[in-house]
C-alpha atoms as a PDB file:
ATOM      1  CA  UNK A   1      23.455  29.168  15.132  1.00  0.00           C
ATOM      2  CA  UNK A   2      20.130  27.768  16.610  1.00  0.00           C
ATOM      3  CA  UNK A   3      17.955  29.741  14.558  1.00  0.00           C
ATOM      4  CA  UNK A   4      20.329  29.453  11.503  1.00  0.00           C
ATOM      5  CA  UNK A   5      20.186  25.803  11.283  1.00  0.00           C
ATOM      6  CA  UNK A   6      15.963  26.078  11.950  1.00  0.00           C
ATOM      7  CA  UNK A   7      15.756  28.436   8.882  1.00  0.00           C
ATOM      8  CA  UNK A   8      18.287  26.210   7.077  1.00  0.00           C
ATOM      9  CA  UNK A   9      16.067  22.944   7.837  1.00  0.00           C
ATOM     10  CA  UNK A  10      13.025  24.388   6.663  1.00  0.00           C
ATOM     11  CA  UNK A  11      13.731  25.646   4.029  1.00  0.00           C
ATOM     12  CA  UNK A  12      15.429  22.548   2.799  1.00  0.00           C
ATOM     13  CA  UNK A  13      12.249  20.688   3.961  1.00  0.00           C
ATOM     14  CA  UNK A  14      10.485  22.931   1.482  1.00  0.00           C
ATOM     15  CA  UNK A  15      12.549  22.345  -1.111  1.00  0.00           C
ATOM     16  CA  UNK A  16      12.414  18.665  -1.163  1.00  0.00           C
ATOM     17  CA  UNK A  17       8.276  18.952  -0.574  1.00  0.00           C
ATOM     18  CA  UNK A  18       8.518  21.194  -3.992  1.00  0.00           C
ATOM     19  CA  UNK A  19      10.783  18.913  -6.035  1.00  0.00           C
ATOM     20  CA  UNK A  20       8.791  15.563  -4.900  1.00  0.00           C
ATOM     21  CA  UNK A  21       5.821  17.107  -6.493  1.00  0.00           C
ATOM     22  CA  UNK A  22       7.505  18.417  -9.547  1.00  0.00           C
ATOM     23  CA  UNK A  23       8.620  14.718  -9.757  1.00  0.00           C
ATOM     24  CA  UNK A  24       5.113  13.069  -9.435  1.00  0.00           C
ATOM     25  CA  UNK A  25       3.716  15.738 -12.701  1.00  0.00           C
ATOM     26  CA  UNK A  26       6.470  14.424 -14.258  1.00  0.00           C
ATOM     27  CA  UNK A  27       5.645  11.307 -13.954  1.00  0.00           C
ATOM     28  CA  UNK A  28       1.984  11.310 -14.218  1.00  0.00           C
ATOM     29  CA  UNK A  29       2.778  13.663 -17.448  1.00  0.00           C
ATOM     30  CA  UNK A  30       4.541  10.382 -18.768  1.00  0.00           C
ATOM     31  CA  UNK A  31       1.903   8.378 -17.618  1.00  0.00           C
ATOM     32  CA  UNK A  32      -0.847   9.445 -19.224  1.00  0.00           C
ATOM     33  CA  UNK A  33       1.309  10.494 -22.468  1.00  0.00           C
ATOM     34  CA  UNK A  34       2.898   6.870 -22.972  1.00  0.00           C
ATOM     35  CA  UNK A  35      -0.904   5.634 -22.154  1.00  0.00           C
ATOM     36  CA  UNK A  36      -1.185   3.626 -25.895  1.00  0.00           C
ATOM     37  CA  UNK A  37       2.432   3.213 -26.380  1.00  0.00           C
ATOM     38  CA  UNK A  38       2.733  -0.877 -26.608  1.00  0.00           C
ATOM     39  CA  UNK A  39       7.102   0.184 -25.746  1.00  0.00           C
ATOM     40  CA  UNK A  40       5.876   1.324 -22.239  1.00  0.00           C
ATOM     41  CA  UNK A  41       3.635  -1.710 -21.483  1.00  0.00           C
ATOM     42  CA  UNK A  42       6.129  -3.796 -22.220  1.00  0.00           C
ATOM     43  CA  UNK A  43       8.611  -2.033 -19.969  1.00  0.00           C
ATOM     44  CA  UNK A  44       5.638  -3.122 -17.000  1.00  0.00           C
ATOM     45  CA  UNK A  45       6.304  -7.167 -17.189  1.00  0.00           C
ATOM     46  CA  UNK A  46       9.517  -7.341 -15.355  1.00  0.00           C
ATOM     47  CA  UNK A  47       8.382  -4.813 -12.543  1.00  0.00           C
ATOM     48  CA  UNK A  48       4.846  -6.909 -12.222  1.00  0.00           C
ATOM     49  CA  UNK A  49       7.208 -10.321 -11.414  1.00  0.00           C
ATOM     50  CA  UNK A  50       9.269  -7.738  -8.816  1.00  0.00           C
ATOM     51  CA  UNK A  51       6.252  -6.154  -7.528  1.00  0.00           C
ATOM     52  CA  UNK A  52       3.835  -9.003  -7.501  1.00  0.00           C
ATOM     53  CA  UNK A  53       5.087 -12.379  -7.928  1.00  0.00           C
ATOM     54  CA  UNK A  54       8.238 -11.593  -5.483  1.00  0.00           C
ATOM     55  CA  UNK A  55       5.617 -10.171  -2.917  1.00  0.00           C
ATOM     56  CA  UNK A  56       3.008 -13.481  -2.670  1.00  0.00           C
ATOM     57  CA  UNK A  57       4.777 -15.143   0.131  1.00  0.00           C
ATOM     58  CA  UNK A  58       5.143 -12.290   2.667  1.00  0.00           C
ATOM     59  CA  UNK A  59       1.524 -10.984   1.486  1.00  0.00           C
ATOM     60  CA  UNK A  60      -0.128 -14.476   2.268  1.00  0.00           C
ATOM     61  CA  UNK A  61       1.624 -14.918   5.501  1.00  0.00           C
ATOM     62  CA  UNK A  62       0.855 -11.488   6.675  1.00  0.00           C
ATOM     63  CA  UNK A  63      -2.874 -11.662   6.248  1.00  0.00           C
ATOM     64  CA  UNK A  64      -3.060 -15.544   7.274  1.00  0.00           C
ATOM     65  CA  UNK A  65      -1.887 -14.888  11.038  1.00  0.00           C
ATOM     66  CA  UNK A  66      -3.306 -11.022  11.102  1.00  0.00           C
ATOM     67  CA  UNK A  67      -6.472 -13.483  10.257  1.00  0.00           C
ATOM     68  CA  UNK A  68      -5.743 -15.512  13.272  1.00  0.00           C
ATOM     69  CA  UNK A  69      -5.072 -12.787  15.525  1.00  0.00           C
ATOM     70  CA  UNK A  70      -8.534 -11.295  15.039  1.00  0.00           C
ATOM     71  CA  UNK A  71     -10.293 -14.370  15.436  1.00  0.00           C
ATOM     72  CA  UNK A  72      -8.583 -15.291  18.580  1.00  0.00           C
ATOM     73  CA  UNK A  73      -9.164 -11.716  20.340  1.00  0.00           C
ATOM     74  CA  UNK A  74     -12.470 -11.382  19.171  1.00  0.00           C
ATOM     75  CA  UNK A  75     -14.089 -14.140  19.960  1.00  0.00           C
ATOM     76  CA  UNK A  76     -13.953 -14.128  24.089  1.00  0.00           C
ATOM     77  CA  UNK A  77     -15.368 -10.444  24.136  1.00  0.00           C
ATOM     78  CA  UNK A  78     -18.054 -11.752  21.439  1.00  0.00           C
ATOM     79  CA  UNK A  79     -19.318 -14.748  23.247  1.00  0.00           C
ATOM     80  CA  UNK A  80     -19.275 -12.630  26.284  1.00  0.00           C
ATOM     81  CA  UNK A  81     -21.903 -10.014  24.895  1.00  0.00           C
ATOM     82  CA  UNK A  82     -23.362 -13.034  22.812  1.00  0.00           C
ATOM     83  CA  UNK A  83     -22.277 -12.321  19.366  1.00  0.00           C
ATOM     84  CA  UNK A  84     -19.998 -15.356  19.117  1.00  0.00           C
ATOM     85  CA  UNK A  85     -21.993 -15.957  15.471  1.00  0.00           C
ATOM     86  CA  UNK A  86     -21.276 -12.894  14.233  1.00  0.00           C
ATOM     87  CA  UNK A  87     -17.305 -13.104  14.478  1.00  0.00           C
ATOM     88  CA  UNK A  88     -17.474 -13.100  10.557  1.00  0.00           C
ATOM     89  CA  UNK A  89     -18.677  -9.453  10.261  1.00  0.00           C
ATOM     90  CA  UNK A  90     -15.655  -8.086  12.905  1.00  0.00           C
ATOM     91  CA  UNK A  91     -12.833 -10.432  11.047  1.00  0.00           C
ATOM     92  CA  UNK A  92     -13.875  -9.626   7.085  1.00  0.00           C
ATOM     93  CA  UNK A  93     -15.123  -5.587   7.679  1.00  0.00           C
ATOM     94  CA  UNK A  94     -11.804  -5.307   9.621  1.00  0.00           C
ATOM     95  CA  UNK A  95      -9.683  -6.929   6.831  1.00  0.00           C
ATOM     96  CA  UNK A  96     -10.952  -5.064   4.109  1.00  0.00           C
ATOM     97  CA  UNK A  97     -11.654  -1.906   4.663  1.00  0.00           C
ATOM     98  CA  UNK A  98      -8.920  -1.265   7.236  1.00  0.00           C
ATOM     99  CA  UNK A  99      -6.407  -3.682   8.096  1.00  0.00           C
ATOM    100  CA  UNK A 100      -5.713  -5.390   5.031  1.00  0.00           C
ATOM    101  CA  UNK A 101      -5.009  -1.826   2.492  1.00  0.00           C
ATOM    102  CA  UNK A 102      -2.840  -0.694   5.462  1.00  0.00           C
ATOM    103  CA  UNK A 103      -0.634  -3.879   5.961  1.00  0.00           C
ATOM    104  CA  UNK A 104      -0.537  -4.642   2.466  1.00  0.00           C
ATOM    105  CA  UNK A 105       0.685  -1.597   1.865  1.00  0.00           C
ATOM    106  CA  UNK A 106       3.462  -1.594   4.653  1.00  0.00           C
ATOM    107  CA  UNK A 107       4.725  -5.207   3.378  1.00  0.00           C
ATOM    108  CA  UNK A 108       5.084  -3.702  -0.297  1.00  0.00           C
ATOM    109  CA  UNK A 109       6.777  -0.486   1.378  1.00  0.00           C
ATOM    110  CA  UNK A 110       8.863  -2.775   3.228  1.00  0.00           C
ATOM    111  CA  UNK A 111       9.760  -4.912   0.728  1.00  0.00           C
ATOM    112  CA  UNK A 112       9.162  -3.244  -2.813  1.00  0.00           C
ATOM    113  CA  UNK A 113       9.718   0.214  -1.685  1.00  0.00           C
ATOM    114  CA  UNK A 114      13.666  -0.576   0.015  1.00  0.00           C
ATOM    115  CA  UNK A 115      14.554  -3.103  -3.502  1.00  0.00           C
ATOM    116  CA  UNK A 116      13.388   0.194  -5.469  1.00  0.00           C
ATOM    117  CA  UNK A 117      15.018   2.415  -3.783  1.00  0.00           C
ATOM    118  CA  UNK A 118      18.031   0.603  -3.807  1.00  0.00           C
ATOM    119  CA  UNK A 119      18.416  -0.339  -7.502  1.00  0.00           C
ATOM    120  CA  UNK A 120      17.587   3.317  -8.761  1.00  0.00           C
ATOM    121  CA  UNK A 121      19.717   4.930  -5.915  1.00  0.00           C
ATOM    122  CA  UNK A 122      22.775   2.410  -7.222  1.00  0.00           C
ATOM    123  CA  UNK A 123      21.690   3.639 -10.478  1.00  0.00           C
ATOM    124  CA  UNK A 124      22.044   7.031  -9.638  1.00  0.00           C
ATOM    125  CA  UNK A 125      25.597   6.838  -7.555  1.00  0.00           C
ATOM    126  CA  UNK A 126      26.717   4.864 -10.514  1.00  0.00           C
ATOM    127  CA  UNK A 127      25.391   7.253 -13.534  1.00  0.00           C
ATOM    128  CA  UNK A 128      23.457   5.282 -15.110  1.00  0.00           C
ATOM    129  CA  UNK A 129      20.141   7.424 -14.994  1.00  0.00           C
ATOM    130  CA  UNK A 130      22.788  11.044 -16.397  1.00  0.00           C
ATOM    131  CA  UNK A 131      23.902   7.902 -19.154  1.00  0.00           C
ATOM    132  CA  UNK A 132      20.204   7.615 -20.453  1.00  0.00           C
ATOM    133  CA  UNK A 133      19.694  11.812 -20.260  1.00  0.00           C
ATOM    134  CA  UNK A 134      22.582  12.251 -22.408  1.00  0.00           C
ATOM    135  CA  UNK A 135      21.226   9.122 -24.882  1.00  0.00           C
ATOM    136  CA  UNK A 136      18.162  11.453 -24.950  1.00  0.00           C
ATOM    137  CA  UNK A 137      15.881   9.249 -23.121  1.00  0.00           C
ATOM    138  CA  UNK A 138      13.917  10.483 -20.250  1.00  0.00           C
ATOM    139  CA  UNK A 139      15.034   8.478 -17.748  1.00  0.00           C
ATOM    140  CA  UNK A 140      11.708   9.111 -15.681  1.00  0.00           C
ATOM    141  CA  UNK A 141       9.416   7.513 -18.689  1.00  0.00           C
ATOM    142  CA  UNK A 142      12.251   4.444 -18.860  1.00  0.00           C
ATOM    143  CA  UNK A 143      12.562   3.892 -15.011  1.00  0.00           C
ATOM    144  CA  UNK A 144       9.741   5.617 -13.042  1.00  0.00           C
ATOM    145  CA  UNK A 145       6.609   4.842 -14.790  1.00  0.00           C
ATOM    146  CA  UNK A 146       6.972   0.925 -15.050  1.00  0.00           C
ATOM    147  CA  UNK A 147       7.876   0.752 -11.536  1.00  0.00           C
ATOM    148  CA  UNK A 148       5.050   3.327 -10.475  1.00  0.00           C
ATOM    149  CA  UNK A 149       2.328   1.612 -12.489  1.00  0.00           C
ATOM    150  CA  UNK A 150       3.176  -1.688 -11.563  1.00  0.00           C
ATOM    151  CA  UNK A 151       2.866  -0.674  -7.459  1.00  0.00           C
ATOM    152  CA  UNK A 152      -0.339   1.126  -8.160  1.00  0.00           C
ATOM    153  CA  UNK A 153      -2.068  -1.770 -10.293  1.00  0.00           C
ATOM    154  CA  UNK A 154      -0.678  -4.581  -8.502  1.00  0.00           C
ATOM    155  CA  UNK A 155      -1.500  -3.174  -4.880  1.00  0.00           C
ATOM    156  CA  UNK A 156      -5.160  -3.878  -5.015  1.00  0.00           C
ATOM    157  CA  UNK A 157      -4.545  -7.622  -5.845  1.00  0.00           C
ATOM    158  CA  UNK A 158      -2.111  -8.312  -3.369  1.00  0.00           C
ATOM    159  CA  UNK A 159      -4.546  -6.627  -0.886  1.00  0.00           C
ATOM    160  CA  UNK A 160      -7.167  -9.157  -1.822  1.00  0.00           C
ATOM    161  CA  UNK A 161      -4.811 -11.606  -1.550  1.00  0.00           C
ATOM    162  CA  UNK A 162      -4.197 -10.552   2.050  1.00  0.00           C
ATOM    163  CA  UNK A 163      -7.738 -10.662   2.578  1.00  0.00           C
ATOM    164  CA  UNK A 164      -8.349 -14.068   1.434  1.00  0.00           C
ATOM    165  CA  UNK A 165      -6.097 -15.189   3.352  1.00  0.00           C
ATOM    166  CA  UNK A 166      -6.797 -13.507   6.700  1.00  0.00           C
ATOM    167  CA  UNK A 167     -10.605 -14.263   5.945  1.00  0.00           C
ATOM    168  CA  UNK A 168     -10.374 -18.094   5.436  1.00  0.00           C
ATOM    169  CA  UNK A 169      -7.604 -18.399   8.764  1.00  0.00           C
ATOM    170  CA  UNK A 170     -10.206 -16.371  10.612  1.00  0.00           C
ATOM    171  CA  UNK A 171     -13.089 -19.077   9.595  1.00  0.00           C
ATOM    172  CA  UNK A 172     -10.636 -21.374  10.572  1.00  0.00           C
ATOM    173  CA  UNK A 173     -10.161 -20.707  13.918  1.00  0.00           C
ATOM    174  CA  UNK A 174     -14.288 -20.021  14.406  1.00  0.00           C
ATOM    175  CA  UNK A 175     -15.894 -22.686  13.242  1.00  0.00           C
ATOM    176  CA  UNK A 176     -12.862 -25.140  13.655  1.00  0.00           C
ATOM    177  CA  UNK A 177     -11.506 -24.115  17.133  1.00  0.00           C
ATOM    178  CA  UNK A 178     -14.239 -22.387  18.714  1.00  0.00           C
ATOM    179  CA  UNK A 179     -17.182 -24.470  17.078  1.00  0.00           C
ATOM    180  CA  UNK A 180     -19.307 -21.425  15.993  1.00  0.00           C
ATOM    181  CA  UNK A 181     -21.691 -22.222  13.819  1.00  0.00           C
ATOM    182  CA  UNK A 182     -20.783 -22.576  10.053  1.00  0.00           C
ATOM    183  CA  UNK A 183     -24.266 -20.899   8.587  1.00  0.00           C
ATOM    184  CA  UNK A 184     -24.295 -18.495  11.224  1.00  0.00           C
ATOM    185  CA  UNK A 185     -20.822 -17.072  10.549  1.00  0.00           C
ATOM    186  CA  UNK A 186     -21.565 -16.830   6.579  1.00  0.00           C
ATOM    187  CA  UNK A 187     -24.812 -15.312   6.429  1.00  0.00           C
ATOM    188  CA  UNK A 188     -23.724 -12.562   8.950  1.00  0.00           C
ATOM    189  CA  UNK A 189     -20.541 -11.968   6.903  1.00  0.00           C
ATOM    190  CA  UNK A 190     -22.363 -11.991   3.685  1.00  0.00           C
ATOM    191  CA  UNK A 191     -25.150  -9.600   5.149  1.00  0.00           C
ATOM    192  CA  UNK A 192     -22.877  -6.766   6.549  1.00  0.00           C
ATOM    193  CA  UNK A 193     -20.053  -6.939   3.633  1.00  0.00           C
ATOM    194  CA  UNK A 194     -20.832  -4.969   0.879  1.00  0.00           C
ATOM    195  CA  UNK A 195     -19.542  -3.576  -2.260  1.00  0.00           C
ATOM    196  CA  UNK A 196     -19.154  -0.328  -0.669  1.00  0.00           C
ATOM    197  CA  UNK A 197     -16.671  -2.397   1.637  1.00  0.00           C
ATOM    198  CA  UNK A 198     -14.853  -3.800  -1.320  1.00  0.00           C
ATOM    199  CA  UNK A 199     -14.448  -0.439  -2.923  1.00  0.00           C
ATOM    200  CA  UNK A 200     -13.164   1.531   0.096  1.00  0.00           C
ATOM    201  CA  UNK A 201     -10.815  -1.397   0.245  1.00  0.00           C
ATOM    202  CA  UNK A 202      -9.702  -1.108  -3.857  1.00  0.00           C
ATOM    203  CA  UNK A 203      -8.724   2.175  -3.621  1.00  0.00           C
ATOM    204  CA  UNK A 204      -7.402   2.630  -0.376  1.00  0.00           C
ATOM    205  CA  UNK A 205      -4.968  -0.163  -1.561  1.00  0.00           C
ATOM    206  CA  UNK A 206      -4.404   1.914  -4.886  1.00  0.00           C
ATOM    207  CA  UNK A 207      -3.441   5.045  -3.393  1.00  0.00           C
ATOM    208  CA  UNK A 208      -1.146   3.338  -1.063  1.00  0.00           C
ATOM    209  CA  UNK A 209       0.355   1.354  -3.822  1.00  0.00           C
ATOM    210  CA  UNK A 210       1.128   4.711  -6.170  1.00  0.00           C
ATOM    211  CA  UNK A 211       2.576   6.609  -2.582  1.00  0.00           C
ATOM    212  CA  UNK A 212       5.077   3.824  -2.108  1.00  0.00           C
ATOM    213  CA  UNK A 213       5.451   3.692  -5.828  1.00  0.00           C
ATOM    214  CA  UNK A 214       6.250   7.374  -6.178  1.00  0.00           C
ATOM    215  CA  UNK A 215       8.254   7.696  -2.567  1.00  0.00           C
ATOM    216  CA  UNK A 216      10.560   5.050  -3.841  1.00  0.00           C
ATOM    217  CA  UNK A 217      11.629   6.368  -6.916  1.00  0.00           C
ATOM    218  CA  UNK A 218      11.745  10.164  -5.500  1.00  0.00           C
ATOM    219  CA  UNK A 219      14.389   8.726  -3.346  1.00  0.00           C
ATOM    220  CA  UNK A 220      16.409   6.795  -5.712  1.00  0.00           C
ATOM    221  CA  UNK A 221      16.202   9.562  -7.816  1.00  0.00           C
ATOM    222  CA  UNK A 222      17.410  11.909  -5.673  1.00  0.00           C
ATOM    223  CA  UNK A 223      20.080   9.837  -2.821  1.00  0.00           C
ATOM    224  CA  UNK A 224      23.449  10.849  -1.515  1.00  0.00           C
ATOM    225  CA  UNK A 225      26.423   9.599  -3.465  1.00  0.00           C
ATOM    226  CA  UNK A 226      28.104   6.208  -2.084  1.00  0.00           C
ATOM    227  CA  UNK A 227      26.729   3.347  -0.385  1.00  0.00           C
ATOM    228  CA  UNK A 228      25.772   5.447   2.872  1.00  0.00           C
ATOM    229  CA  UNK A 229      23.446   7.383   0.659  1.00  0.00           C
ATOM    230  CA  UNK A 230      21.771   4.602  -0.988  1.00  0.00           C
ATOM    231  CA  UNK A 231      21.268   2.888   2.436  1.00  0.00           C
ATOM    232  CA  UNK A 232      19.729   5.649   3.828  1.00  0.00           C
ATOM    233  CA  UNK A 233      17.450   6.540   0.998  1.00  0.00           C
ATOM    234  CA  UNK A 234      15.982   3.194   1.557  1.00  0.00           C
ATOM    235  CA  UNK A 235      15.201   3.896   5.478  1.00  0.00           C
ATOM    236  CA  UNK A 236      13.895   7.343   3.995  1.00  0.00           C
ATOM    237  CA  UNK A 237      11.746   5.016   1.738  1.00  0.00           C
ATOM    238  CA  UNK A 238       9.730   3.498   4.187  1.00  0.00           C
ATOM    239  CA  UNK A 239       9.495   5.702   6.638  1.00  0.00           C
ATOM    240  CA  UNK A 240       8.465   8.447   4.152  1.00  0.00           C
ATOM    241  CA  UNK A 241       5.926   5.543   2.759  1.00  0.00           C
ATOM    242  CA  UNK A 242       4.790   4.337   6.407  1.00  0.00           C
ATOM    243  CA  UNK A 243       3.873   7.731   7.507  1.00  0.00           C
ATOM    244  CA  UNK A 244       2.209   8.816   4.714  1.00  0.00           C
ATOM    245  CA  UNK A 245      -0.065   5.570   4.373  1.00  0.00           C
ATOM    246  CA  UNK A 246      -1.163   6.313   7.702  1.00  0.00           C
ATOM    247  CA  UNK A 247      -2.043  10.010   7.597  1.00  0.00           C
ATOM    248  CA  UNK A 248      -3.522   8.975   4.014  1.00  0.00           C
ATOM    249  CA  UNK A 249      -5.892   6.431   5.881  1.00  0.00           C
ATOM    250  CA  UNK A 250      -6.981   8.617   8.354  1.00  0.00           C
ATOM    251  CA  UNK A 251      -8.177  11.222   5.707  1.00  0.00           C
ATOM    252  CA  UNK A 252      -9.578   8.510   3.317  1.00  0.00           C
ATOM    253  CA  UNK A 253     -11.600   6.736   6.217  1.00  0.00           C
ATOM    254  CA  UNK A 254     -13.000  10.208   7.361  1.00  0.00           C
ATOM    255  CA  UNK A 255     -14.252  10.361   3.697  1.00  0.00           C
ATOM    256  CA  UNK A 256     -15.582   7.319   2.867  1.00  0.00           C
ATOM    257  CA  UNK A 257     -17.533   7.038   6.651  1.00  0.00           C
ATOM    258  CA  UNK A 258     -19.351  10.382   5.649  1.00  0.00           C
ATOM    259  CA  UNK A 259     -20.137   9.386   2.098  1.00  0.00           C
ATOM    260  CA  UNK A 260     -21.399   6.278   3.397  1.00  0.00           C
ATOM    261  CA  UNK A 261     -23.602   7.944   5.379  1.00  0.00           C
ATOM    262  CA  UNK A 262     -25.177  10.447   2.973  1.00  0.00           C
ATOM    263  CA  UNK A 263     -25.531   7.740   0.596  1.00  0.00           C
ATOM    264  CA  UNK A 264     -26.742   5.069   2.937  1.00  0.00           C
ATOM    265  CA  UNK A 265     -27.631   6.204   5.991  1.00  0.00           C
ATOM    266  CA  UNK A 266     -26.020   4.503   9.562  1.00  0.00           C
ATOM    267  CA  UNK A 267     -26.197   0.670   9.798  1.00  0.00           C
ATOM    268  CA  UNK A 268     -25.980  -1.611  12.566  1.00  0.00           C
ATOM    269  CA  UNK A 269     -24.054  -4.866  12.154  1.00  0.00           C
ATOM    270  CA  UNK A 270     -25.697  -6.721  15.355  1.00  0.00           C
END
């Protein structure tokens, strides 16, 4: 029985790893086929208000106090080594290459990931994706690629909005609470952020936005029948989402640190 329901696991495990991927071609197919197709763009405006517009308030709160949080930690152990004036390089590098993409992301899986989960899964218990099949619409073009598209464009904004945030609260509390000097703090900052910076940040934030994109419709698509299903495809949804934005990071850090150094060579930030 032990070993049965082992076998039985795995293989289902394989199964679902098989017809997730079969489901991203598909939609990547549609993607790049519906590409200059003015129908599909305009498919994209309601899912930018869901996906963007609905996401500003937990985005900018989220990087505010994450903001706040680094400035208050880092700036005993600073001042202790004296590096007080260099709290700028810690908060901003910290924002966007790491923290920022990765909470960003977790928010939208939180947030955008569960709401579309939930309204395809409902679609699905309710038949509303077989009703566009048998109109002769693929209901992967209609449903999938808006909401996949708008995740993966829209993800890179909302992280800079997350940074912004956290990098103005985390001025805030230097030069306003702990009276570090203004000139100081900037010309550190602007000295050790680069472009590189910004574009590890850009498309970590775009790969994270098309997994929680293409996790969230996977398990609409494919949820138990009733209300029990749909809830639980949504707890699927983000934990699917969270785990994969972290093993996702890891590999994409490891990356970008050893391109960084073949192209650059090792810098010091103090």
């Amino acid at each position: 029985m032990i070993i049965a329901g082992i076998g039985s696991g795995t293989v289902g495990a394989f199964e679902s790893f098989g017809r997730f991927w079969t489901f991203s071609a598909r939609t990547l197919r549609w993607v790049f086929a519906g590409m200059f197709d003015a129908r599909n763009w305009r498919l994209l405006a309601p899912q930018f208000y869901e996906v963007g517009n609905r996401s500003l308030p937990v985005i900018a709160i989220t990087g505010t106090f994450v903001g706040l949080v680094l400035a208050v930690q880092a700036y005993d152990q600073l001042y202790a080594a004296g590096f007080s004036d260099q709290m700028g390089v810690l908060i901003n590098l910290t924002l966007v290459q790491e923290l920022g993409p990765v909470l960003a992301a977790v928010m939208l899986a939180g947030r955008v990931g569960g709401a579309l989960t939930a309204e395809l899964g409902t679609m699905n218990v309710t038949e509303q994706i077989d009703a566009l099949r048998v109109m002769g619409s693929d209901p992967i073009r209609y449903l999938v690629v808006p909401r996949f598209l708008a995740c993966l464009l829209l993800a890179p904004v909302l992280t800079l909005f997350a940074d912004v945030c956290g990098s103005l609260a985390g001025a805030w509390v230097a030069i306003m609470l702990k009276g570090v000097p203004t000139e100081p703090y900037h010309y550190y900052t602007q000295w050790a952020l680069e472009r590189w910076d910004l574009m590890v940040g850009f498309v970590k934030s775009t790969v994270f936005g098309g997994i929680i994109g293409l996790l969230a419709c996977y398990k609409g698509f494919h949820c138990r029948a009733g209300a029990e299903g749909v809830g639980r495809a949504c707890t699927e949804s983000f934990v699917a989402s969270f785990i994969a934005i972290l093993i996702v990071d890891f590999f994409l850090a490891t990356a970008f640190m050893g391109l960084y150094r073949v192209f650059y060579g090792f810098k010091s930030i103090v």
